[in-house]
C-alpha atoms as a PDB file:
ATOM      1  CA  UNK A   1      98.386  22.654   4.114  1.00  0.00           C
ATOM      2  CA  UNK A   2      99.757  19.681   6.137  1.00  0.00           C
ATOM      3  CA  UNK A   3     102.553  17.754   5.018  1.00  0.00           C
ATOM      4  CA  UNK A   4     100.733  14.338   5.359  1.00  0.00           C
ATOM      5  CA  UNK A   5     103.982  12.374   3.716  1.00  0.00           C
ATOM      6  CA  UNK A   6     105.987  12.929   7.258  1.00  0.00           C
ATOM      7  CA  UNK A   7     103.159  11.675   8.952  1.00  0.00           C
ATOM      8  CA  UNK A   8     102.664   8.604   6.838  1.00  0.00           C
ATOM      9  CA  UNK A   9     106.524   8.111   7.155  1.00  0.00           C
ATOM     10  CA  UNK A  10     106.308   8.312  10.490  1.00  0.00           C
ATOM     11  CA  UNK A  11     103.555   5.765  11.466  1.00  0.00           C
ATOM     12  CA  UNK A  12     105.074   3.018   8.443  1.00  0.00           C
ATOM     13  CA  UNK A  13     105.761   0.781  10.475  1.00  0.00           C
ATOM     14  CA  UNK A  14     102.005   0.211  11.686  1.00  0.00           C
ATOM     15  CA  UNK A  15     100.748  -0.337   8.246  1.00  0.00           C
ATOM     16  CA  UNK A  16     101.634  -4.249   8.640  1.00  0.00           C
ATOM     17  CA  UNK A  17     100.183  -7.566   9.135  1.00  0.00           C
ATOM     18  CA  UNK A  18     101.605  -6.899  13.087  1.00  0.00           C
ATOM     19  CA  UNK A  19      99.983  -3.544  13.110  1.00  0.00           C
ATOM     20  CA  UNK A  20      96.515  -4.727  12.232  1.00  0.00           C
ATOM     21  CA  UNK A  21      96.675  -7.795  14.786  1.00  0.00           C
ATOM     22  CA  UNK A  22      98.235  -5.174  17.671  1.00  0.00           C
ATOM     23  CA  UNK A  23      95.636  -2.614  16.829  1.00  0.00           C
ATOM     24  CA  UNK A  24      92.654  -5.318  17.563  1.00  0.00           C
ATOM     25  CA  UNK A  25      94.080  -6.827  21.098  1.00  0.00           C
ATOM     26  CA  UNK A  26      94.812  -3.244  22.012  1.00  0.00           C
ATOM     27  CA  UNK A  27      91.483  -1.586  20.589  1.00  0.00           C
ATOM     28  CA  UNK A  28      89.060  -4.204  19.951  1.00  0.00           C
ATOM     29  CA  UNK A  29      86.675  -3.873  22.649  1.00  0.00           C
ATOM     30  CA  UNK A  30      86.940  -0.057  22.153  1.00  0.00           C
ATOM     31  CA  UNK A  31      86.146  -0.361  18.558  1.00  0.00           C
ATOM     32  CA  UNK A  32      83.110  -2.609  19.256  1.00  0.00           C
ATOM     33  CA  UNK A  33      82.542  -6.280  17.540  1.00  0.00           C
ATOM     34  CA  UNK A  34      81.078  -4.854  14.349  1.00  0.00           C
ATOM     35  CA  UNK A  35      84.413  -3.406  13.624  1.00  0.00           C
ATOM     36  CA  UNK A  36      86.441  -5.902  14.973  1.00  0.00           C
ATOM     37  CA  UNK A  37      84.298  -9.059  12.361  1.00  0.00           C
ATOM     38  CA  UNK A  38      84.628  -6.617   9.882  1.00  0.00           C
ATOM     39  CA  UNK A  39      88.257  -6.180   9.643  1.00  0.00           C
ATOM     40  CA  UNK A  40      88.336  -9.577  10.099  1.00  0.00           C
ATOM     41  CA  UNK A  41      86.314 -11.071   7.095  1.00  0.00           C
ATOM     42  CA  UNK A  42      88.400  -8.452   4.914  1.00  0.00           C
ATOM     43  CA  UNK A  43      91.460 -10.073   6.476  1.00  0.00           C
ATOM     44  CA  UNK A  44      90.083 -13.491   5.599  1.00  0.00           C
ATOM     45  CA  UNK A  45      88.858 -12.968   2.733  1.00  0.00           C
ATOM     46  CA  UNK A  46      91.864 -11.149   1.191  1.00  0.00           C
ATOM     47  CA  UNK A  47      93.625 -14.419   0.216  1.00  0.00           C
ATOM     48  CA  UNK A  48      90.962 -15.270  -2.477  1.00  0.00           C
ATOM     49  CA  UNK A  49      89.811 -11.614  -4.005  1.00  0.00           C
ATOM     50  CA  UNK A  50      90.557 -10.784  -7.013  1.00  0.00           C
ATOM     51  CA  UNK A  51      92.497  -7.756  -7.417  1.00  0.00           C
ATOM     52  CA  UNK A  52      90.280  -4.859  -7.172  1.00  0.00           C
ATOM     53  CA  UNK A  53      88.853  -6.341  -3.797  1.00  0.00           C
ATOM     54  CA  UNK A  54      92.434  -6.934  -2.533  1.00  0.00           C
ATOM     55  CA  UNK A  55      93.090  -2.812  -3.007  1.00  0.00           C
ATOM     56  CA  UNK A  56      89.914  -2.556  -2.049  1.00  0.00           C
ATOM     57  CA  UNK A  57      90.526  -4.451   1.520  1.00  0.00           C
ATOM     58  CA  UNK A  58      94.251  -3.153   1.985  1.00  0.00           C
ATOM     59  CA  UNK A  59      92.876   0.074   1.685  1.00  0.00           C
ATOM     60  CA  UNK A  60      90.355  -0.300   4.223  1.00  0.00           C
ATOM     61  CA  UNK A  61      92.788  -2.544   6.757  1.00  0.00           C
ATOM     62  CA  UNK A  62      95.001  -0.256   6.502  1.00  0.00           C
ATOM     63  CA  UNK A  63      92.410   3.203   7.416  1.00  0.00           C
ATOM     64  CA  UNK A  64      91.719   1.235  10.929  1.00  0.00           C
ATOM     65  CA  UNK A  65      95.855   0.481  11.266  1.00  0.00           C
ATOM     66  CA  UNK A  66      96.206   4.313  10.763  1.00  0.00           C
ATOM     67  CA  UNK A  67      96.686   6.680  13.925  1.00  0.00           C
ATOM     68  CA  UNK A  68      95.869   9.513  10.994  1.00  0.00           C
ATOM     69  CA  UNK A  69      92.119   9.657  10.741  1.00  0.00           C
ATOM     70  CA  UNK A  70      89.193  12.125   9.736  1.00  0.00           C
ATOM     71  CA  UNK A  71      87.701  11.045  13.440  1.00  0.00           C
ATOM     72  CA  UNK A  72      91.078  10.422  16.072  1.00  0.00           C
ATOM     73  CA  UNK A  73      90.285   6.567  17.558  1.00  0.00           C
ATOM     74  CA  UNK A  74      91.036   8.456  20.413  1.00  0.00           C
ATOM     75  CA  UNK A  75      88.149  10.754  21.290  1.00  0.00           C
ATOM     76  CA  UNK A  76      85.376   8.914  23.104  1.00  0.00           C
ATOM     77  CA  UNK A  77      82.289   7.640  21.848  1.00  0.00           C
ATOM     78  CA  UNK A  78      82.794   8.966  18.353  1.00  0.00           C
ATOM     79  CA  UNK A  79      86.614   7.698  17.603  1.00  0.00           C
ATOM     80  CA  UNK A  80      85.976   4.679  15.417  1.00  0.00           C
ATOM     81  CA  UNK A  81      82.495   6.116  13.479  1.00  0.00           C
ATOM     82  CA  UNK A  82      84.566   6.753  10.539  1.00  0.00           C
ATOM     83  CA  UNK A  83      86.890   3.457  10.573  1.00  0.00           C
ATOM     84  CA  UNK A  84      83.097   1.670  10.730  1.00  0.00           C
ATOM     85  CA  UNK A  85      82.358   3.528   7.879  1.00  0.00           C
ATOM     86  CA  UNK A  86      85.175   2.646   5.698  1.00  0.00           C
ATOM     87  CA  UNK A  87      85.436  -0.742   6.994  1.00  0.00           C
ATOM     88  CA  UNK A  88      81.994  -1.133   6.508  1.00  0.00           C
ATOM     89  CA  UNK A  89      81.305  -0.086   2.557  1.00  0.00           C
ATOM     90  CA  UNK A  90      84.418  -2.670   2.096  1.00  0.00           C
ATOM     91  CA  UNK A  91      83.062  -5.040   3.387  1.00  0.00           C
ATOM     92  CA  UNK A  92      79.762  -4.649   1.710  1.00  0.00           C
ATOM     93  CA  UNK A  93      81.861  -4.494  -1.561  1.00  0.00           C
ATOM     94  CA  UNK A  94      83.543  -7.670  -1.051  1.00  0.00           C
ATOM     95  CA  UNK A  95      81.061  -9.684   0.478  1.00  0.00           C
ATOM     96  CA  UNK A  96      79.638 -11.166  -1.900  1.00  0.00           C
ATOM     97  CA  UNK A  97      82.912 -12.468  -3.339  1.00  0.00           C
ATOM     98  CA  UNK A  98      83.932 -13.406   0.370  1.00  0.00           C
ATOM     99  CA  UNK A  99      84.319 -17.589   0.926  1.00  0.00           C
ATOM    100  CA  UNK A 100      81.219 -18.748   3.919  1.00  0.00           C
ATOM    101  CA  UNK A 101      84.340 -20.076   4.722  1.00  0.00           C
ATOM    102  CA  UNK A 102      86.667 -16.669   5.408  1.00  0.00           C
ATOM    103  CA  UNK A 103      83.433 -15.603   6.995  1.00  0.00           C
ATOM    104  CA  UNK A 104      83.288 -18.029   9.766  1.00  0.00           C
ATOM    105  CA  UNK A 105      86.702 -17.849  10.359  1.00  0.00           C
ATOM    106  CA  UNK A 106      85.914 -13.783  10.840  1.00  0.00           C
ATOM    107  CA  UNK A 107      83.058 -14.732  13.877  1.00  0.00           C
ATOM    108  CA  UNK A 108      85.354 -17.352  15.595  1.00  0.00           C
ATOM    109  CA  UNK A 109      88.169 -15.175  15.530  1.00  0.00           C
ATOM    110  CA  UNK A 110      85.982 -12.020  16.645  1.00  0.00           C
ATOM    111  CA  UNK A 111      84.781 -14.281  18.812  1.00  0.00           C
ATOM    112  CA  UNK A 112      88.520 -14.232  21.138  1.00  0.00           C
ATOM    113  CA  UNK A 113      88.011 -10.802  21.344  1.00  0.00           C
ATOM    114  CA  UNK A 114      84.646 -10.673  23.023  1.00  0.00           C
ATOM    115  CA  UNK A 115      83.983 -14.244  24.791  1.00  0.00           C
END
């Protein structure tokens, strides 16, 4: 069995505020818009969820920060299926707490990435 705790050692430093916002200008149009607004509203909203949503969203931040994945971000095509995934039941769990105003601020700022 791997020993995941070197690994996770290793790659501390990318579990950050600076990680997540080097990840996206690196990776964003890799990882596709639906990704990228995703992360996003979770980012936005985090400020104002309670605290099961914030564990919730750090959780799911920090799976796309993380260079250890089920799926590597790496391999074409495929690389980000499982980020979407997690990214994606987040959001859906939060959503509906999630400020129209943390929402926009999501599109405008996914909107840097892909204008």
């Amino acid at each position: 069995m791997k020993n995941y705790g070197k690994e996770v050692e290793k790659h501390k430093k990318d579990f950050s505020e600076e990680g997540m916002w080097n990840k996206l200008a690196k990776y964003a149009k890799t990882a596709g818009r639906e990704l990228v607004e995703n992360v996003l509203i979770l980012w936005y909203a985090f400020p104002d969820a309670s605290a099961t949503d914030k564990a919730i969203i750090l959780g799911a931040i920090g799976y796309f920060i993380s260079p250890i994945d089920a799926i590597p971000d790496l391999m074409p095509i495929v690389g980000y299926s499982d980020d979407v995934g997690v990214v994606a039941w987040a959001v859906a769990r939060i959503r509906m707490h999630a400020s129209s105003s943390a929402i926009e601020k999501a599109k405008r700022k996914a909107n840097e990435y892909f204008s």
